[in-house]
Protein backbone atom coordinates (compact mmCIF):
# COMPACT_ATOMS: atom_id res chain seq x y z
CA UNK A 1 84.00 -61.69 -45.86
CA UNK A 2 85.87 -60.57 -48.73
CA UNK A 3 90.27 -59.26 -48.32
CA UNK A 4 88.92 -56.11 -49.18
CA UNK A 5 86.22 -55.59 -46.59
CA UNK A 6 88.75 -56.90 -44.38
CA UNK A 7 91.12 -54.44 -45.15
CA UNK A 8 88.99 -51.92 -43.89
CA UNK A 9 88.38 -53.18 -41.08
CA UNK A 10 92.02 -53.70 -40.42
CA UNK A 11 92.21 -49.45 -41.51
CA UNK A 12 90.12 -48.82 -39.14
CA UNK A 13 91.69 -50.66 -36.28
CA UNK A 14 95.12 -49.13 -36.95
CA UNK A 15 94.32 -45.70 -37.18
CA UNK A 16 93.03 -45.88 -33.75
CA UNK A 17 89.31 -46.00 -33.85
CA UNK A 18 89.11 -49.16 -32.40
CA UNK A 19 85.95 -51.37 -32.22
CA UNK A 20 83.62 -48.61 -31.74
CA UNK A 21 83.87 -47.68 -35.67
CA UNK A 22 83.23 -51.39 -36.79
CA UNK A 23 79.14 -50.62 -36.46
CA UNK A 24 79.34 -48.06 -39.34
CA UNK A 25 80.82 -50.26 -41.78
CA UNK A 26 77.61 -51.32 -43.46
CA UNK A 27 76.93 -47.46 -44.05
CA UNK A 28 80.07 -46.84 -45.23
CA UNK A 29 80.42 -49.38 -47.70
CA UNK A 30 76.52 -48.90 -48.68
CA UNK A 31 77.26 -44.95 -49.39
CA UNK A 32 80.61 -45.84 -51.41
CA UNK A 33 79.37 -47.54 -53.92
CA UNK A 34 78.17 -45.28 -56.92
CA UNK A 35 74.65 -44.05 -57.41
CA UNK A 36 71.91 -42.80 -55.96
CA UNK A 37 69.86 -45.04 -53.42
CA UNK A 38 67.11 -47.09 -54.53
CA UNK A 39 63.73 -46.27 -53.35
CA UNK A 40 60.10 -47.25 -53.57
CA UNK A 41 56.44 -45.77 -53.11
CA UNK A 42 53.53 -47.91 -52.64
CA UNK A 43 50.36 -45.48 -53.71
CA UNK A 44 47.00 -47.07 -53.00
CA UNK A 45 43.58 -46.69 -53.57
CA UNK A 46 40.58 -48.48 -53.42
CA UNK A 47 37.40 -50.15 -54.68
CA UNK A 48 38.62 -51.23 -58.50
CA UNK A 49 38.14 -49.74 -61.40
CA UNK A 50 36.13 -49.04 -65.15
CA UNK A 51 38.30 -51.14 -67.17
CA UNK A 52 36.93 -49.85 -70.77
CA UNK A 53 38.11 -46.41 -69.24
CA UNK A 54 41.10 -47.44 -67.57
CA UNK A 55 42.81 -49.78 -70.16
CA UNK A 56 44.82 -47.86 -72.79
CA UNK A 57 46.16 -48.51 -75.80
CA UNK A 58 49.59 -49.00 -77.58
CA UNK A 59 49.62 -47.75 -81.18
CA UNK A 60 52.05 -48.14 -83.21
CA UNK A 61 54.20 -49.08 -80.34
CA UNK A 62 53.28 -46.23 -78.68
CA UNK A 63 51.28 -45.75 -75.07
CA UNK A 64 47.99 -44.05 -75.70
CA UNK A 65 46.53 -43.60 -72.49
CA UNK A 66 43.13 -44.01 -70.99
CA UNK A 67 40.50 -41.30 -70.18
CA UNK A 68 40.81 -42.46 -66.03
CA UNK A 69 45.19 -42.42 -66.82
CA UNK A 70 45.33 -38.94 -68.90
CA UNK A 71 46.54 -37.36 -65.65
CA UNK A 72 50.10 -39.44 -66.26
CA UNK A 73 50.55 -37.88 -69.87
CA UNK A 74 53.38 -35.58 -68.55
CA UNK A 75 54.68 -38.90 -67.33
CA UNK A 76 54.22 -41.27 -70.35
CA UNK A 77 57.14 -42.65 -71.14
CA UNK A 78 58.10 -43.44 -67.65
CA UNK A 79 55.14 -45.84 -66.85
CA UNK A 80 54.21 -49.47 -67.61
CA UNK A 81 50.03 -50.22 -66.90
CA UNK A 82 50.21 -53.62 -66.29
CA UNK A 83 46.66 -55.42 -66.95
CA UNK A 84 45.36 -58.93 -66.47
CA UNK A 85 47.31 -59.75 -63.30
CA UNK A 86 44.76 -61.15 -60.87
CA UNK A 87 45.19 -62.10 -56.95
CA UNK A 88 44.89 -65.75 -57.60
CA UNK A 89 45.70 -67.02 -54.06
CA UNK A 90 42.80 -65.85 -53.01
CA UNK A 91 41.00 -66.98 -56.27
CA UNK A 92 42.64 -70.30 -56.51
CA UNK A 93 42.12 -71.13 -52.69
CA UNK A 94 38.14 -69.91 -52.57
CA UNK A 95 38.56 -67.06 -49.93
CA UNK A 96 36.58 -64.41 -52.32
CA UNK A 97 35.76 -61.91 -49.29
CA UNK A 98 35.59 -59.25 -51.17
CA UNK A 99 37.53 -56.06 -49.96
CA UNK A 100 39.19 -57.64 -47.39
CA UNK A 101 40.82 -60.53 -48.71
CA UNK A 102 42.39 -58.15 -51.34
CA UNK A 103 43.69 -55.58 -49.34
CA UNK A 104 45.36 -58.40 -46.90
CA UNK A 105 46.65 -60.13 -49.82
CA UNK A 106 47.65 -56.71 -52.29
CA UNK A 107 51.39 -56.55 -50.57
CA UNK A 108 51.84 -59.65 -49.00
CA UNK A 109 50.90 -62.23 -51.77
CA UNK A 110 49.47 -64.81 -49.38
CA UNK A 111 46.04 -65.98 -48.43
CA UNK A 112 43.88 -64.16 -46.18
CA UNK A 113 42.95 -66.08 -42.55
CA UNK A 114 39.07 -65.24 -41.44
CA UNK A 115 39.79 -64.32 -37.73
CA UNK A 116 35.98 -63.83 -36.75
CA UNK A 117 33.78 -66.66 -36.66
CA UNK A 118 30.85 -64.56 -36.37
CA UNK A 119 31.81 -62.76 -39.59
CA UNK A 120 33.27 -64.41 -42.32
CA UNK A 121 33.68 -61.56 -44.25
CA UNK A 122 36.33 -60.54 -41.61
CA UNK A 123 40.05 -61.48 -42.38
CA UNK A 124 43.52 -61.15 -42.01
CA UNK A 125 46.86 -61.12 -43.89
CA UNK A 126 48.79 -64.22 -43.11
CA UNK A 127 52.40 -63.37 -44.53
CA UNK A 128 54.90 -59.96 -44.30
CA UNK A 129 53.78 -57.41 -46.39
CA UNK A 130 56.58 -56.22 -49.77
CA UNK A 131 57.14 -52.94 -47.84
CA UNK A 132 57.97 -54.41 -44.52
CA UNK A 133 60.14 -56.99 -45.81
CA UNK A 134 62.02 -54.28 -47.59
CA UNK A 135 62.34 -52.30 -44.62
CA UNK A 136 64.12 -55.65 -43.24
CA UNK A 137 66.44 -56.15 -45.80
CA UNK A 138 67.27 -52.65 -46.90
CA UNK A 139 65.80 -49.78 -44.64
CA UNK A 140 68.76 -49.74 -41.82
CA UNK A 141 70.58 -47.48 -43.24
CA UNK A 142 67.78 -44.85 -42.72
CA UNK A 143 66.12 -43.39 -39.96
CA UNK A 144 62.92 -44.92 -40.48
CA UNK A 145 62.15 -47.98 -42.10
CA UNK A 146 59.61 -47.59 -43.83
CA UNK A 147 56.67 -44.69 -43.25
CA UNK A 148 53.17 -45.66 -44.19
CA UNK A 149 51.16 -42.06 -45.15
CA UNK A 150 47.50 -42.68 -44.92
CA UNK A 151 44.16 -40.42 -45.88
CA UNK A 152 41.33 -41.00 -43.56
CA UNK A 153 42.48 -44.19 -43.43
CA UNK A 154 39.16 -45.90 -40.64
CA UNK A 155 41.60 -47.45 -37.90
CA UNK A 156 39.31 -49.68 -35.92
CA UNK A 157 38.63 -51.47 -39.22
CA UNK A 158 41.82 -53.58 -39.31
CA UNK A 159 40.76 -56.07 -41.99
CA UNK A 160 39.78 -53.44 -44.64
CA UNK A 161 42.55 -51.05 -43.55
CA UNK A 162 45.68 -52.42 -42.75
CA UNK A 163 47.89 -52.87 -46.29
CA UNK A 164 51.18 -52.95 -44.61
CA UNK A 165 51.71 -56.44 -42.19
CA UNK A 166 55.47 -56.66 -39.62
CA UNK A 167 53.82 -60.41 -39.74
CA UNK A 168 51.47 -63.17 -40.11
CA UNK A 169 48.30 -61.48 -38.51
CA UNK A 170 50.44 -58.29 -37.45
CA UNK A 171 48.45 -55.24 -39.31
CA UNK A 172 49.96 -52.10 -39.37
CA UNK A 173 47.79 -48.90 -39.47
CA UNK A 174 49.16 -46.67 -41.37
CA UNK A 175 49.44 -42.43 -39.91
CA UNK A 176 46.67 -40.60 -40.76
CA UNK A 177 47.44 -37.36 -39.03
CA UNK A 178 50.65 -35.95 -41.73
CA UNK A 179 51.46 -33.56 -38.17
CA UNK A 180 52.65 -37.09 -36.68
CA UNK A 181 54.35 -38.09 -39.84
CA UNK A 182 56.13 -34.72 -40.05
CA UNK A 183 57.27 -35.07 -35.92
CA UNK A 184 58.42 -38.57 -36.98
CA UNK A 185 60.08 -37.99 -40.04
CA UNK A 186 61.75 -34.84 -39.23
CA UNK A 187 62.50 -34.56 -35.58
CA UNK A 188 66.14 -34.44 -35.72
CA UNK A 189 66.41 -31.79 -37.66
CA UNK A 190 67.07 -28.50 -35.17
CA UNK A 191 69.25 -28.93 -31.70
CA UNK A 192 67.91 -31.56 -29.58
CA UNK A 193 66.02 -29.49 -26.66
CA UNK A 194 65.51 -30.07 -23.06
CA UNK A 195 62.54 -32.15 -22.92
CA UNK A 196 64.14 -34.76 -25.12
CA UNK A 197 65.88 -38.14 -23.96
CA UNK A 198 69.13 -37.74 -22.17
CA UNK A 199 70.33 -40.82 -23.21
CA UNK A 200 69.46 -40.49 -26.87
CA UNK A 201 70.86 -37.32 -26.67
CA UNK A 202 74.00 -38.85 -25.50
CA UNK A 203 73.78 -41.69 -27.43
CA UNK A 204 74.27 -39.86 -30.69
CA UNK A 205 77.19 -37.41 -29.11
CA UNK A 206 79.14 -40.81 -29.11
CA UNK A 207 78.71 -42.02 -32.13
CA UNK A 208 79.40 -38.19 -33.59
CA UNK A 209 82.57 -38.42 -31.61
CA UNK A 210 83.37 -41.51 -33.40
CA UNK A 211 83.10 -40.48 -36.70
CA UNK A 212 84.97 -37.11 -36.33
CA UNK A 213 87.93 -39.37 -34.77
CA UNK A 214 87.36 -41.81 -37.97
CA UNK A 215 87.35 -38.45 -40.12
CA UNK A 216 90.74 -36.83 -38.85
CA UNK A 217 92.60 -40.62 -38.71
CA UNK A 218 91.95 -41.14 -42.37
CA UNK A 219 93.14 -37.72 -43.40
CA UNK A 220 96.22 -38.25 -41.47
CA UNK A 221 97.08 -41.69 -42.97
CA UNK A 222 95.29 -40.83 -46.64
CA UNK A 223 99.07 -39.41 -47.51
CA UNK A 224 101.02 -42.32 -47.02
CA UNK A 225 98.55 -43.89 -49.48
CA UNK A 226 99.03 -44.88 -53.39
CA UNK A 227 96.95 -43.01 -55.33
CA UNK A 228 94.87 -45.90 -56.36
CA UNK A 229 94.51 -46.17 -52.10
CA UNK A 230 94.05 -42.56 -51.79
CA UNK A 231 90.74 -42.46 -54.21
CA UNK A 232 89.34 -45.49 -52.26
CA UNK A 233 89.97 -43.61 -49.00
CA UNK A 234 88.82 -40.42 -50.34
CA UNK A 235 85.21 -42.39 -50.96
CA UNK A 236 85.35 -43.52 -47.28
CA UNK A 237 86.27 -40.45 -46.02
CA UNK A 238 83.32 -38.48 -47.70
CA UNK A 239 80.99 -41.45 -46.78
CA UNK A 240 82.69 -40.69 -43.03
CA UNK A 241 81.49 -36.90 -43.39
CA UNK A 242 77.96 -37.41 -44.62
CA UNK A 243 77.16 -39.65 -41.97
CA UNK A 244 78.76 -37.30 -39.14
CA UNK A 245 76.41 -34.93 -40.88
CA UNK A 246 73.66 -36.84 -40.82
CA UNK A 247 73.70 -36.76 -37.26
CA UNK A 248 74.25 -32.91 -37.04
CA UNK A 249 71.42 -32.05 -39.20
CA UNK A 250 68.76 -35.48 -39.04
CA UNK A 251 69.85 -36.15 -42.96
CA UNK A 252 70.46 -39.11 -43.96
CA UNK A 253 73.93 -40.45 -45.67
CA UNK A 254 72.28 -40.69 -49.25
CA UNK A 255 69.83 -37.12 -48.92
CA UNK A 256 69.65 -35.10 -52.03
CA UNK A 257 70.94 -30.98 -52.29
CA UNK A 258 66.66 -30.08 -52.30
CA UNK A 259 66.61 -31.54 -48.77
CA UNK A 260 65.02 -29.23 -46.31
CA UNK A 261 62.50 -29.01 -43.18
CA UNK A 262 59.16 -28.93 -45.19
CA UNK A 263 56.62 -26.37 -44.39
CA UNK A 264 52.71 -27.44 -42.94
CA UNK A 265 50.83 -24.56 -44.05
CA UNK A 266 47.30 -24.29 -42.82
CA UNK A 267 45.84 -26.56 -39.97
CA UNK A 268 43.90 -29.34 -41.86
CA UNK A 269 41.08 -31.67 -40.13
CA UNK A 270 42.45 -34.96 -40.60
CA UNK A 271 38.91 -35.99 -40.32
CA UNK A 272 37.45 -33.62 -42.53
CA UNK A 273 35.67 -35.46 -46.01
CA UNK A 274 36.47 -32.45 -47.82
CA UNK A 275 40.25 -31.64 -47.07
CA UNK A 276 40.97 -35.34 -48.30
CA UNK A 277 42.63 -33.12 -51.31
CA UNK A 278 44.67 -30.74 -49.42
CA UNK A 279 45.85 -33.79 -46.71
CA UNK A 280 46.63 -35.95 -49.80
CA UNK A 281 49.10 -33.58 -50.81
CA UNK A 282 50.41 -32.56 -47.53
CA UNK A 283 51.41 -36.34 -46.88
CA UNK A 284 52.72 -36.73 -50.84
CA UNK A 285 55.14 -33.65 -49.46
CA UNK A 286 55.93 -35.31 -46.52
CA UNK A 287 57.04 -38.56 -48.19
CA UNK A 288 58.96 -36.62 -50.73
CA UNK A 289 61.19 -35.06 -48.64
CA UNK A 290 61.75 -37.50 -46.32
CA UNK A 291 62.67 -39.76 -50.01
CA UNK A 292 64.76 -36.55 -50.54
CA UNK A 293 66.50 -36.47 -46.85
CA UNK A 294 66.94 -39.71 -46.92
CA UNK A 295 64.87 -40.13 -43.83
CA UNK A 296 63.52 -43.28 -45.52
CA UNK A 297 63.78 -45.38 -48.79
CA UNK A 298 60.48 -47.18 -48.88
CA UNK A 299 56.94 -45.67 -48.28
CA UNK A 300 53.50 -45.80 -48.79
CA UNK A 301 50.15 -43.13 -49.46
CA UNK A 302 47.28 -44.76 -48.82
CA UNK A 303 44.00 -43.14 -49.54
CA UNK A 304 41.41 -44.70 -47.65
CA UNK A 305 40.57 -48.18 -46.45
CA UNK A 306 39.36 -50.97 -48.88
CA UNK A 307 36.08 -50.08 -49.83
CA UNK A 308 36.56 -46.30 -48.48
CA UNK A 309 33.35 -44.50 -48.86
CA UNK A 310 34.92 -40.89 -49.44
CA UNK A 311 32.28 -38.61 -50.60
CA UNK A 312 33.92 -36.30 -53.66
CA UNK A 313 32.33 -33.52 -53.00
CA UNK A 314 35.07 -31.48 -54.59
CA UNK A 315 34.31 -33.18 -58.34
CA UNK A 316 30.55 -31.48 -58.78
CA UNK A 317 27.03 -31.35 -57.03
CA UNK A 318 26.06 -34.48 -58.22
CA UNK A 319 28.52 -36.17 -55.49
CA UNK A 320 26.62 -34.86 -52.55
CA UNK A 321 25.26 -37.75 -50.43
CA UNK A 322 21.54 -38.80 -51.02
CA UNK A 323 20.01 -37.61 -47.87
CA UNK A 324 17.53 -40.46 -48.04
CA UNK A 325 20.26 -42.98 -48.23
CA UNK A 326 20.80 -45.47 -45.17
CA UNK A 327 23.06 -43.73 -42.60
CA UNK A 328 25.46 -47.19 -43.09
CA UNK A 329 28.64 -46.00 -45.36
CA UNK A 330 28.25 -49.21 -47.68
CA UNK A 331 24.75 -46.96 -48.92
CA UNK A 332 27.29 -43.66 -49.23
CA UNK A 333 29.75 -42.40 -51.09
CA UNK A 334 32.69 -44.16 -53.41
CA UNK A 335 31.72 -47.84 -51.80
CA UNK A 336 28.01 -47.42 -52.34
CA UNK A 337 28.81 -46.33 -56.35
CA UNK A 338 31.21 -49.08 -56.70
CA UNK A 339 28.80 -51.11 -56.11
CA UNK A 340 26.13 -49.61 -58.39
CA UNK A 341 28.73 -49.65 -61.25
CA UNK A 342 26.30 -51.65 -63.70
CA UNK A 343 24.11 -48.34 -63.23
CA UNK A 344 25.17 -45.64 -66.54
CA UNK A 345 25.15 -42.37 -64.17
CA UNK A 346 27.15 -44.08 -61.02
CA UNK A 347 29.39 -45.69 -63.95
CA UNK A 348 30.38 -42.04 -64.90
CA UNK A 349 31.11 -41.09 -61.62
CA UNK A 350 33.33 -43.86 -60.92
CA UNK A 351 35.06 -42.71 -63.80
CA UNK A 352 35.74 -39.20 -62.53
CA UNK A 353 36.88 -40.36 -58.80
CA UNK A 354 39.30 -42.88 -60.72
CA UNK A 355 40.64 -40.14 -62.32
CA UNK A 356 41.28 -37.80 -59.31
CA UNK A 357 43.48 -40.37 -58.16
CA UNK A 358 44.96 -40.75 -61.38
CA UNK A 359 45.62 -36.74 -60.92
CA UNK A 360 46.91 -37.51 -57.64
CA UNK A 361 49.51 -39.76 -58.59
CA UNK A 362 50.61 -37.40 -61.25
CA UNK A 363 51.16 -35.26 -58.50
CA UNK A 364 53.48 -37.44 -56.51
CA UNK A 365 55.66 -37.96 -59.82
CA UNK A 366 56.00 -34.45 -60.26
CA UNK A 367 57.31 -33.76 -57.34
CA UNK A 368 59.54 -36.73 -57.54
CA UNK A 369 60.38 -35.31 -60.70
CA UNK A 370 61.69 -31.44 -59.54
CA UNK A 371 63.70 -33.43 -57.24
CA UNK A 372 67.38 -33.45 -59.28
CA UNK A 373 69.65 -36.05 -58.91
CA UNK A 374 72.35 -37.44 -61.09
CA UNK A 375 71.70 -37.25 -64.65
CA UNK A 376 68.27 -37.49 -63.76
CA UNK A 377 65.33 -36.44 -61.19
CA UNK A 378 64.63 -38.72 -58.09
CA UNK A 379 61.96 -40.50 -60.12
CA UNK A 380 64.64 -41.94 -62.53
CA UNK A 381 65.61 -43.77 -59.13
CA UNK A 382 62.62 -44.40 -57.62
CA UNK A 383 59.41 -47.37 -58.06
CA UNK A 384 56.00 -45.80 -57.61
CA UNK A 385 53.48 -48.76 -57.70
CA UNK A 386 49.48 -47.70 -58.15
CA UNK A 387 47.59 -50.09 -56.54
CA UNK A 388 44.09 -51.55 -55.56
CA UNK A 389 42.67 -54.09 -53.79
CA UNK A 390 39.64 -55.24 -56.14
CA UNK A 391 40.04 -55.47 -59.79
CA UNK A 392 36.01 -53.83 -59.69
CA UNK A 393 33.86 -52.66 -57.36
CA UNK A 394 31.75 -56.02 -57.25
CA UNK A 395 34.58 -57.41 -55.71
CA UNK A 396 36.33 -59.21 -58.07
CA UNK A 397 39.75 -60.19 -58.13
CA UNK A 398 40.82 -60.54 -61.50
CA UNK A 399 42.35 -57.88 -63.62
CA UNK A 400 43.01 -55.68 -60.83
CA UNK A 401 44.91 -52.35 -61.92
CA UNK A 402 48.83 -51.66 -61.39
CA UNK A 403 50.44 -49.05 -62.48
CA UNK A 404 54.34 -48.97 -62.56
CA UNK A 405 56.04 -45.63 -62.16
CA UNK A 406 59.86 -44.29 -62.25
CA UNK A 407 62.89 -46.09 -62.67
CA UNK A 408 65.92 -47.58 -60.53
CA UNK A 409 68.99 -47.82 -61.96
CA UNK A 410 67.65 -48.36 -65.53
CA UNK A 411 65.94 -51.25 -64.88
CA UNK A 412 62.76 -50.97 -66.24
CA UNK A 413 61.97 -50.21 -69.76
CA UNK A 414 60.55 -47.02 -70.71
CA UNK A 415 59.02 -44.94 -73.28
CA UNK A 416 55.75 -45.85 -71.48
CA UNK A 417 54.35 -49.53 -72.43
CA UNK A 418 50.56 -51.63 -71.71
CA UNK A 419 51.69 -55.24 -71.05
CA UNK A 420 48.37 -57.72 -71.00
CA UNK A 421 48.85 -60.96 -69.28
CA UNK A 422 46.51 -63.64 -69.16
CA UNK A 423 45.08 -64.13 -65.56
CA UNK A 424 49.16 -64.17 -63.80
CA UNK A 425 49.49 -63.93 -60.30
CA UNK A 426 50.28 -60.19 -58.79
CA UNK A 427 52.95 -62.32 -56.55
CA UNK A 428 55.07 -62.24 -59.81
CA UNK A 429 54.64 -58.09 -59.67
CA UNK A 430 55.64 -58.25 -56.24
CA UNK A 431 58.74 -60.47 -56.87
CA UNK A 432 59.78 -58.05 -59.58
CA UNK A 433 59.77 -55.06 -57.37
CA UNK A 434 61.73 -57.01 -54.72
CA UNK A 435 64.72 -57.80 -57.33
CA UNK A 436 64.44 -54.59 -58.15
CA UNK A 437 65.67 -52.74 -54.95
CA UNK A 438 68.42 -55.65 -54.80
CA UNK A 439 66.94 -58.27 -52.76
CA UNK A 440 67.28 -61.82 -54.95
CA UNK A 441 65.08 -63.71 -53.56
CA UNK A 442 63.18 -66.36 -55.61
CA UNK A 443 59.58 -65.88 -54.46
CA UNK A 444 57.77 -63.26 -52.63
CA UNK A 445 54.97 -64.60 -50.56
CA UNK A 446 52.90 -67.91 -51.52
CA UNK A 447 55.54 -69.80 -53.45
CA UNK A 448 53.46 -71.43 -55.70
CA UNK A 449 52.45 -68.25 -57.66
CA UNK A 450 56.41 -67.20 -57.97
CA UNK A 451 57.36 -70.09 -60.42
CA UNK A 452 57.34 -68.32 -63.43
CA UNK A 453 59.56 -65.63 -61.71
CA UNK A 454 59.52 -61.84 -62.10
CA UNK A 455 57.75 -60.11 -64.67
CA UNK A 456 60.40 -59.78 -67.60
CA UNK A 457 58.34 -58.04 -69.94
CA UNK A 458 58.86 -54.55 -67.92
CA UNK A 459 62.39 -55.15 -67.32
CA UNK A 460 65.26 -53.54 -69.63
C-alpha cells in the first residue's frame, strides 16, 4: 500500500467516518484519477464470411473498404480489419467441430472439450471467456458486470450458443428478451417501491448515510488544508458526491451528462424472425445507455447462435424459405446458404446478410458516437470488437474476420488501417484487448498461442 493511499485512509478515520467508509476506497480512488472509464463491446455474428467481399484495401496508405464493410465508411478512420488471424488451438490440437468449437473458443482462447459421447460434434469451452474475466478484474465498480445482449439467441443449444463462459464448462446464455435487460440494467432508477427487498432497500440507506457523513467531514476539514491538499480533497470530495448520487438515481460514479431511463417503444416478439431488426436495435440502445450510465463497462450483442439460421426476409423476396426445403434449420435460412457458399446465387446472398450486420454495427458506433464525452464521443473511449466464430461457412477456422472499433485512451492507431497476418493466433487479439482496459497480464487463455504477445501493429 502506498503513504498516499494510506493517508486517506488515515483522512477518513479522523474525520469520523470510521471503518464503515474504508469499502468505498477502491471507487474513490478509481473515479479520481483523470479520464473517462474504459469500456468494451463484444458484437457477434455468425457463420463466416465472403472474404473477396469482405477484405479491403489500403491505398496509398489509405483504408478502402470492402463492399460487405461500406456500412463503417462514416467510421473509417476509427477501425482496424484485422485479417489472417485464425483459431489455431482448435486447428493445431485437431478439434475442427465446426461451429461449435469456434464459438467456445472465439472469447476464451482455449480448446473446446466434446461433452457428448453420442455426438462429437457437441462441445464445450474449457477456459473463462475475455468478457468475464474483465468483469473480474474491472467490472466492480459498476452495477453489473458485464451484460450479455442477445438476438434470438436458441438457449437449449448451449454448445453453439453460449460465447460468454464464468468457467471451464460454465456457459452463459446470453438475454434474449431486451424487456429483461432493460429491468436489469435500469431498475434503480425511480424510488424503490413496496414490493422490493427490505433489506436491499436498507442496505443502500446505509451506505447513502455513509457517504453524506464522508461528504460534510471533508468539507469541514478541506479548509485547514494547503492548497495543493485542498485540490486533492476537492477530487475526493466530488468522487464522494457522484457515488452518493449514484445511489439516489441508479447511475453509476463514471455515467456521462446523456444518461437517462431509455424508452421501449412498441412491444416486439422476441421470437419473431422478422423483428430481428427492430430487437437488434432495441438491445444496441439498451447497451448504450447502460455504457452511458455507467451501469456497466463491458458488454456484448450477440446476434444469433453459431450457425444461426435467421431467415432475412427484410433484404428481398428471394430470402423467403424454400417451402420444399427439409423442415431441419441446417436446410433453412443463413446456415443452409453458408453452406451452399460455392453456389454463385447463395454466394450473393451471403454477401448482402454480411452486410446488414456490417450496417448494424455502424449503428452501434453511431450511437456510441452522439454520446459526448471529453474531447471526444464515448467511442473515442470505448473497444467495439466484430466477431465470428468460423472464418467461412464450411467451417473453417482460418482467416476468421475481426473488426476493431473505437478507441481507449489513444491507444490504438487510427485513421482506419487493414493489417494481414500470416495464420496468428486470435489469442494474441484477445491479449491485446485485455492490456487495453488495463489488465497486464501476459497471456489470455492457452498460453502457448500468447508468446508473441499483443498485437502491436494496431497499437499507437
Amino acid at each position: 500500500m502506498t503513504d498516499e493511499r494510506m493517508s486517506r485512509r488515515r483522512i477518513l478515520r479522523a474525520l469520523g467516518a470510521g471503518a464503515a467508509a474504508i469499502p468505498f476506497l477502491p471507487l474513490l480512488e478509481a473515479h479520481a484519477e483523470v479520464g473517462s472509464p474504459r469500456r468494451i463491446v463484444f458484437f457477434f455474428s455468425g457463420n463466416g464470411t465472403i472474404h473477396e467481399s469482405w477484405e479491403p484495401k489500403m491505398v496509398s496508405g489509405k483504408l478502402v473498404l470492402s463492399p460487405i464493410l461500406k456500412p463503417l465508411e462514416p467510421f473509417k478512420s476509427k477501425i482496424s480489419v484485422l485479417d489472417g488471424l485464425d483459431h489455431t488451438v482448435i486447428l493445431e490440437k485437431g478439434d475442427r467441430n465446426g461451429h461449435s468449437a469456434g464459438m467456445n473458443t472465439a472469447l476464451v482462447g482455449h480448446k473446446s472439450k466434446g461433452v457428448d459421447p453420442a455426438n462429437p460434434l457437441v462441445s464445450l469451452g474449457t477456459g473463462i471467456s475475455l468478457d468475464q474475466y474483465l468483469g473480474q478484474r474491472i467490472g466492480a465498480e459498476t452495477k453489473l458486470r458485464t451484460i450479455e445482449c442477445g438476438i434470438q439467441v436458441l438457449p437449449y443449444s448451449l454448445d453453439n450458443s453460449a460465447l460468454s463462459y464464468r468457467g471451464p464448462l460454465q456457459p452463459i446464455i446470453c438475454e434474449n428478451s431486451p424487456y429483461r435487460v432493460f429491468d436489469r440494467l435500469f431498475r434503480g432508477f425511480t424510488e424503490p417501491s413496496a414490493a422490493e427487498d427490505p433489506n436491499e432497500t436498507e442496505a443502500l440507506e446505509d451506505r447513502q448515510a455513509v457517504l453524506d457523513a464522508v461528504s460534510l467531514n471533508l468539507e469541514s476539514v478541506k479548509r485547514r488544508l494547503s492548497q495543493a491538499d485542498r485540490l486533492k480533497m476537492d477530487a475526493h470530495l466530488g468522487a464522494v458526491r457522484s457515488l452518493a448520487h449514484s445511489l439516489k438515481t441508479g447511475r453509476g460514479a463514471g455515467a456521462s451528462s446523456t444518461c437517462s431511463k431509455p424508452s421501449l417503444g412498441r412491444r416486439l416478439d422476441v421470437w419473431r424472425n422478422d423483428d430481428i431488426p427492430a430487437l437488434g436495435r432495441l438491445q444496441m440502445d439498451l447497451l448504450v445507455m447502460a455504457l452511458a450510465c455507467d451501469l456497466t463497462r463491458i458488454g456484448t450483442v450477440q446476434f444469433g447462435r453459431a450457425g444461426a439460421a435467421h431467415r432475412f426476409n427484410w433484404l428481398g423476396p428471394e430470402f423467403a424459405v424454400d417451402p420444399t426445403l427439409s423442415m431441419f434449420d441446417s436446410a433453412k435460412g443463413f446456415h443452409a446458404l453458408a453452406h451452399k457458399e460455392a453456389d454463385p446465387a447463395s454466394r450473393a446472398k451471403l454477401v448482402k446478410i454480411h452486410t446488414w450486420y456490417a450496417e448494424q454495427l455502424a449503428y452501434l458506433l453511431g450511437k456510441l458516437a452522439s454520446v459526448p464525452e471529453g474531447n471526444g464521443t464515448m467511442l473515442d473511449n470505448t473497444i467495439v470488437l466484430w466477431l465470428n466464430e468460423l472464418g467461412t461457412g464450411s467451417h473453417t477456422h482460418e482467416r476468421v474476420p475481426f473488426v476493431l472499433a473505437g478507441n481507449v485512451g489513444g491507444l490504438f492507431k487510427m485513421g482506419g488501417q487493414h493489417v494481414t497476418y500470416k495464420s496468428q493466433p486470435h489469442n494474441r487479439l484477445l491479449l491485446t484487448l485485455l492490456n487495453a482496459m488495463g489488465v497486464a497480464d501476459k497471456t489470455f487463455g492457452d498460453p502457448d498461442y500468447c508468446k508473441a504477445g499483443p498485437l502491436g501493429e494496431v497499437l499507437a
